[in-house]
PDB file of N, CA and C in Angstrom:
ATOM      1  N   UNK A   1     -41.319 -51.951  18.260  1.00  0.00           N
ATOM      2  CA  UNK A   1     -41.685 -53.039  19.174  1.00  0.00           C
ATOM      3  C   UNK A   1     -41.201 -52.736  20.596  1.00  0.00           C
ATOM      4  N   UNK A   2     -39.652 -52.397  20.372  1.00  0.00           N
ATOM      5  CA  UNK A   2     -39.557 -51.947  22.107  1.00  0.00           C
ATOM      6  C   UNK A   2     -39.983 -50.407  22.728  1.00  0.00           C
ATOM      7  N   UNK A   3     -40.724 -49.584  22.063  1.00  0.00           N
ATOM      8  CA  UNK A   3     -41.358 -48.803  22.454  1.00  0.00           C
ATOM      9  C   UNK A   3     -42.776 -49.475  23.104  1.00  0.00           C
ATOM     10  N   UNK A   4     -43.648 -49.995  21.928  1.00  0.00           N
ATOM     11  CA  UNK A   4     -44.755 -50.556  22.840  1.00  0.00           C
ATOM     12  C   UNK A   4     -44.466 -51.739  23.942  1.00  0.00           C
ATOM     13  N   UNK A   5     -43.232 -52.218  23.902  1.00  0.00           N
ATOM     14  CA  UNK A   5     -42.954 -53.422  25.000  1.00  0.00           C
ATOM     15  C   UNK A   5     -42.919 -52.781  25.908  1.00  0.00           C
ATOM     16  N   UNK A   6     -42.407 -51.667  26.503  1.00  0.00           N
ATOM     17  CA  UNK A   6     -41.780 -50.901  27.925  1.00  0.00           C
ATOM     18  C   UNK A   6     -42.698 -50.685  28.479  1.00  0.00           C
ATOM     19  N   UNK A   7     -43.772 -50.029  27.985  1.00  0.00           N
ATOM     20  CA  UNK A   7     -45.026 -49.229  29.017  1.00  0.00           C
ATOM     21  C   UNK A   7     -45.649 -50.479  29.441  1.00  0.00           C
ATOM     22  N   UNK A   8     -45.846 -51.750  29.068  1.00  0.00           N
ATOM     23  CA  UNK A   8     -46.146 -52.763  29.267  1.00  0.00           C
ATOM     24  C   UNK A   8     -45.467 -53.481  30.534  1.00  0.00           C
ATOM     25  N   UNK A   9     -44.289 -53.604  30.466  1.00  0.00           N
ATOM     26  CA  UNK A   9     -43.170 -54.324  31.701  1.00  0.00           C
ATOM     27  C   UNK A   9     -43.533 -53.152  32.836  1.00  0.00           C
ATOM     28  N   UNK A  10     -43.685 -51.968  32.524  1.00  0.00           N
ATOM     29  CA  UNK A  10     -43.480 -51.202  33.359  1.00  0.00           C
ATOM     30  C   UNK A  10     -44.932 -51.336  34.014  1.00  0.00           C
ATOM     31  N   UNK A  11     -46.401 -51.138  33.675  1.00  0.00           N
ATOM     32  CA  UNK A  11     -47.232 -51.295  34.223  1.00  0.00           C
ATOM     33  C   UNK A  11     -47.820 -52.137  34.982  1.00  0.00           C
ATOM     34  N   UNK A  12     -46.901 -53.641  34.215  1.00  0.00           N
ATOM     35  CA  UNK A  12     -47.382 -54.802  35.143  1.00  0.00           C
ATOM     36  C   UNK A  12     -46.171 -54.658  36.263  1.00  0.00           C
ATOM     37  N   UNK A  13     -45.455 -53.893  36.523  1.00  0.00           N
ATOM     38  CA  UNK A  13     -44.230 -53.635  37.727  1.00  0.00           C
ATOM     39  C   UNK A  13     -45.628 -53.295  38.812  1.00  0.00           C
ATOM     40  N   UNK A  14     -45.978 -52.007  38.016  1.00  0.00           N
ATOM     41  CA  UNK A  14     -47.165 -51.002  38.997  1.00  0.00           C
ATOM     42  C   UNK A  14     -47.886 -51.931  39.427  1.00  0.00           C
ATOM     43  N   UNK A  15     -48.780 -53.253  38.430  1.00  0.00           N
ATOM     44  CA  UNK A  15     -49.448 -53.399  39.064  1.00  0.00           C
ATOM     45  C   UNK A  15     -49.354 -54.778  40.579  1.00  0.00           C
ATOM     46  N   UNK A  16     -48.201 -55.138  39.921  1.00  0.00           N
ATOM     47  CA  UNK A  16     -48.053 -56.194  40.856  1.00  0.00           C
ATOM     48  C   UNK A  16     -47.423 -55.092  42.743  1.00  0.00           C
ATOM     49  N   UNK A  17     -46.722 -53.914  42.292  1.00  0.00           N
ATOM     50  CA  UNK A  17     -46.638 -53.367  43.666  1.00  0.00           C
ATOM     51  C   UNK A  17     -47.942 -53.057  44.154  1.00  0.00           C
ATOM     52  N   UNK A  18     -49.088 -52.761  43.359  1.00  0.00           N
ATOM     53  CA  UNK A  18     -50.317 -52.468  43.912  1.00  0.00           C
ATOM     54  C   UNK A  18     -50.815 -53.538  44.542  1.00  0.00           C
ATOM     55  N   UNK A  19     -51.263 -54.629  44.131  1.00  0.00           N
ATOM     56  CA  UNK A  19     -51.719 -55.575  44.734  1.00  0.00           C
ATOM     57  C   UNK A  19     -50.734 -56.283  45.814  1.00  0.00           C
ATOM     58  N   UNK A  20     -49.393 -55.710  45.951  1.00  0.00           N
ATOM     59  CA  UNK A  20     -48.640 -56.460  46.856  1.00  0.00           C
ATOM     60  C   UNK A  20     -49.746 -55.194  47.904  1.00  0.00           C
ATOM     61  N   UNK A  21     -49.509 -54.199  47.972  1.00  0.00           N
ATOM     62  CA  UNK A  21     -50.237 -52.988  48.764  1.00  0.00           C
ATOM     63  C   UNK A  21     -51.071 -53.313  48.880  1.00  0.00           C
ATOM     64  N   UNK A  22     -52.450 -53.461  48.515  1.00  0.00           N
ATOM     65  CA  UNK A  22     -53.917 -54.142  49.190  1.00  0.00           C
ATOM     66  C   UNK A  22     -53.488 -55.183  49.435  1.00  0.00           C
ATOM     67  N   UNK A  23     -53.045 -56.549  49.127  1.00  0.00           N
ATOM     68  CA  UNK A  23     -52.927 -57.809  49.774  1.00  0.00           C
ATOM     69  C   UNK A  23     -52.556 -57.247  51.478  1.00  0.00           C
ATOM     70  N   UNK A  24     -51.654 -56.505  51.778  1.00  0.00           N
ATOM     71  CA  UNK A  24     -50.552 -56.218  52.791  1.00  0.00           C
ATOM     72  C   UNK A  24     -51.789 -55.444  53.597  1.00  0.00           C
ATOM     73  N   UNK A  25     -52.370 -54.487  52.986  1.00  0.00           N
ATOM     74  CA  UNK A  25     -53.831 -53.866  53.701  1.00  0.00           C
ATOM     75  C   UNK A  25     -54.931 -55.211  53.975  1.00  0.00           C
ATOM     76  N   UNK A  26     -54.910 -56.061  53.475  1.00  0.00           N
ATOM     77  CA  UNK A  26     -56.479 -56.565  53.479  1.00  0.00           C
ATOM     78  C   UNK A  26     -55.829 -57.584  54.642  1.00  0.00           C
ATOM     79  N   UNK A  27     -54.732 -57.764  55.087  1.00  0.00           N
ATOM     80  CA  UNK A  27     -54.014 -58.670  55.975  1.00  0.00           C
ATOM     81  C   UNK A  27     -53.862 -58.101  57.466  1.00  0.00           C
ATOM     82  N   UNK A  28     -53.783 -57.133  57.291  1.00  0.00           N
ATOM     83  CA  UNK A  28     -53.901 -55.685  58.150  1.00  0.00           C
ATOM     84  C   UNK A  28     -55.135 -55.883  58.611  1.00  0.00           C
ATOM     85  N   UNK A  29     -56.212 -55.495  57.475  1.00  0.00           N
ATOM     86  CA  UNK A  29     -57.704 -55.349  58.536  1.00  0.00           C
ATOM     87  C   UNK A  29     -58.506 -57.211  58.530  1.00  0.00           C
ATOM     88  N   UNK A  30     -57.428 -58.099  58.197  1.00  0.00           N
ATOM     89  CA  UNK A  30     -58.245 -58.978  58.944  1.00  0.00           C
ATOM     90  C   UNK A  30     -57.423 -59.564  60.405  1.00  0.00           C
ATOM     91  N   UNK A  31     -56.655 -58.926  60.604  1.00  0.00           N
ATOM     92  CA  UNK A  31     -55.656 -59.059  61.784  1.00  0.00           C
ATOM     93  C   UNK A  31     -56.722 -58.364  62.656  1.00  0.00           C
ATOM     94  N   UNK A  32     -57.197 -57.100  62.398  1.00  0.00           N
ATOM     95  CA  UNK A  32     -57.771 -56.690  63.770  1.00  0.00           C
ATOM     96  C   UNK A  32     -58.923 -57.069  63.646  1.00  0.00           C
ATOM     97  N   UNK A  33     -60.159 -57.656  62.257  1.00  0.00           N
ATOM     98  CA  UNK A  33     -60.678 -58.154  63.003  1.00  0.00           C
ATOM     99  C   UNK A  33     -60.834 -59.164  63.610  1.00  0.00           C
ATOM    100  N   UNK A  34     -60.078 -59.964  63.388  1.00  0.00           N
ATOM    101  CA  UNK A  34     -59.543 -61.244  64.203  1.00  0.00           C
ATOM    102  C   UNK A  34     -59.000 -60.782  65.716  1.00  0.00           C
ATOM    103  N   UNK A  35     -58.544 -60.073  65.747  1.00  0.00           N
ATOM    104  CA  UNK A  35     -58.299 -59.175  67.505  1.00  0.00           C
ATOM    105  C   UNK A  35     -59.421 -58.555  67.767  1.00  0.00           C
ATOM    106  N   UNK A  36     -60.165 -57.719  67.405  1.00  0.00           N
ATOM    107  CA  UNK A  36     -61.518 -57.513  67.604  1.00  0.00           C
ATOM    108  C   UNK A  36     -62.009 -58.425  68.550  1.00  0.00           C
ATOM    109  N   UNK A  37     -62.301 -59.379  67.647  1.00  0.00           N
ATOM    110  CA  UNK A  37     -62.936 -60.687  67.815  1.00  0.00           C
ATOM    111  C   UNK A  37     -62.550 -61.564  69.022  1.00  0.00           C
ATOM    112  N   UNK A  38     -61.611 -61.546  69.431  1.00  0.00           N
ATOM    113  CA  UNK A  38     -61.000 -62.406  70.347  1.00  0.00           C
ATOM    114  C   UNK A  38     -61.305 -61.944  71.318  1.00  0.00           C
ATOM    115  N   UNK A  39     -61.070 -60.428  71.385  1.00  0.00           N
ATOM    116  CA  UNK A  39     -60.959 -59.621  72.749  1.00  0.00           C
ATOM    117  C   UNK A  39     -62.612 -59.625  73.223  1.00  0.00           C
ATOM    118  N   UNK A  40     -63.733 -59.407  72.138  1.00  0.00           N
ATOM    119  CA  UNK A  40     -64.465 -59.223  72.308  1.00  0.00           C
ATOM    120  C   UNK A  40     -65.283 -60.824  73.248  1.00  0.00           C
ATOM    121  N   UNK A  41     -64.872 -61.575  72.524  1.00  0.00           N
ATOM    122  CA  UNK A  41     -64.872 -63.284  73.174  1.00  0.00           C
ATOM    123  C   UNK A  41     -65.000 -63.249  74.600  1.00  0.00           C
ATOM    124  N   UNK A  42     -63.647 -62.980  74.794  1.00  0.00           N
ATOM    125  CA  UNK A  42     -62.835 -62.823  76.236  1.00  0.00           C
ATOM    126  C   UNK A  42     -63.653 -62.243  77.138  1.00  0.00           C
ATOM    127  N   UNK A  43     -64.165 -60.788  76.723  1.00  0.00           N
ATOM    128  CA  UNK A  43     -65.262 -59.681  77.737  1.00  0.00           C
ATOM    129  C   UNK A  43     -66.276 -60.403  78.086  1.00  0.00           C
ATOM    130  N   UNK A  44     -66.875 -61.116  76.785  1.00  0.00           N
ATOM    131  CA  UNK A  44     -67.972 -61.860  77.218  1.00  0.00           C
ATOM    132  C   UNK A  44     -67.565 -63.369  78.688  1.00  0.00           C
ATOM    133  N   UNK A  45     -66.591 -63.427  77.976  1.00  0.00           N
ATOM    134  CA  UNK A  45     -66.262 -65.093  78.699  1.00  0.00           C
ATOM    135  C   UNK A  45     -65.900 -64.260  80.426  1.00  0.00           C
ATOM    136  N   UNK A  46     -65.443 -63.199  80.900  1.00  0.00           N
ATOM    137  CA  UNK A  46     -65.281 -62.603  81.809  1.00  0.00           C
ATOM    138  C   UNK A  46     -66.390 -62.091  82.453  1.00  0.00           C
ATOM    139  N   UNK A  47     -67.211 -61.479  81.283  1.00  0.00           N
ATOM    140  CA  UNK A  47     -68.853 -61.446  82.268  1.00  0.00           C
ATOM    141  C   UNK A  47     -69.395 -62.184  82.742  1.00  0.00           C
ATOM    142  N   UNK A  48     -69.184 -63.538  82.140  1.00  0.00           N
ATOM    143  CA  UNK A  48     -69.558 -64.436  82.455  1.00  0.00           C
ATOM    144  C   UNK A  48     -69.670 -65.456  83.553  1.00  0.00           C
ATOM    145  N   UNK A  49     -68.171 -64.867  84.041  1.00  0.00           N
ATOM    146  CA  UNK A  49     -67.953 -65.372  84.720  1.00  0.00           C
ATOM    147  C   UNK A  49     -67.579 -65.071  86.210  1.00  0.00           C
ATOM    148  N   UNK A  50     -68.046 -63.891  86.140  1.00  0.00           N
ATOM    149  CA  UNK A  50     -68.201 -62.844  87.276  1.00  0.00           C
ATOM    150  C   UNK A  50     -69.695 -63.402  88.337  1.00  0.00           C
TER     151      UNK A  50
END
Protein backbone atom coordinates (compact mmCIF):
# COMPACT_ATOMS: atom_id res chain seq x y z
CA UNK A 1 0.00 0.00 0.00
CA UNK A 2 2.75 2.49 0.77
CA UNK A 3 4.54 1.70 -2.30
CA UNK A 4 1.51 2.51 -4.52
CA UNK A 5 0.62 5.57 -2.08
CA UNK A 6 4.07 7.54 -2.79
CA UNK A 7 4.13 7.88 -6.58
CA UNK A 8 0.72 9.24 -5.99
CA UNK A 9 1.57 12.18 -3.18
CA UNK A 10 4.44 12.69 -5.20
CA UNK A 11 2.73 13.39 -8.58
CA UNK A 12 0.01 15.41 -7.29
CA UNK A 13 3.23 17.59 -5.60
CA UNK A 14 4.29 17.79 -9.60
CA UNK A 15 1.19 18.56 -10.50
CA UNK A 16 0.06 21.23 -8.36
CA UNK A 17 3.85 23.00 -8.98
CA UNK A 18 2.83 22.79 -12.63
CA UNK A 19 -0.21 24.53 -12.59
CA UNK A 20 1.16 26.95 -9.94
CA UNK A 21 3.75 27.54 -13.29
CA UNK A 22 1.08 28.17 -16.03
CA UNK A 23 -1.30 29.97 -13.61
CA UNK A 24 2.00 32.39 -12.88
CA UNK A 25 2.56 32.33 -16.98
CA UNK A 26 -1.04 32.91 -18.00
CA UNK A 27 -0.88 36.06 -15.39
CA UNK A 28 2.22 37.13 -17.09
CA UNK A 29 0.72 37.23 -20.61
CA UNK A 30 -2.44 38.79 -19.50
CA UNK A 31 -0.46 41.60 -17.78
CA UNK A 32 0.98 42.60 -21.09
CA UNK A 33 -1.88 42.25 -22.79
CA UNK A 34 -3.54 44.45 -20.63
CA UNK A 35 -0.33 46.93 -21.15
CA UNK A 36 -0.53 46.34 -24.72
CA UNK A 37 -3.80 47.53 -24.54
CA UNK A 38 -3.57 50.57 -22.58
CA UNK A 39 -0.61 51.91 -24.29
CA UNK A 40 -2.14 51.22 -27.43
CA UNK A 41 -5.46 53.37 -26.09
CA UNK A 42 -3.25 56.18 -25.14
CA UNK A 43 -1.46 56.46 -28.98
CA UNK A 44 -4.74 56.58 -30.23
CA UNK A 45 -6.16 59.12 -27.56
CA UNK A 46 -2.78 61.26 -28.47
CA UNK A 47 -3.48 61.17 -32.18
CA UNK A 48 -6.25 62.31 -31.46
CA UNK A 49 -5.61 64.82 -30.09
CA UNK A 50 -2.96 66.38 -31.97
Amino acid sequence: MAIIGTPRRRSGYLDFQYSRHVYLEIQKLSLLIFLKGISACMQKFFFYRK
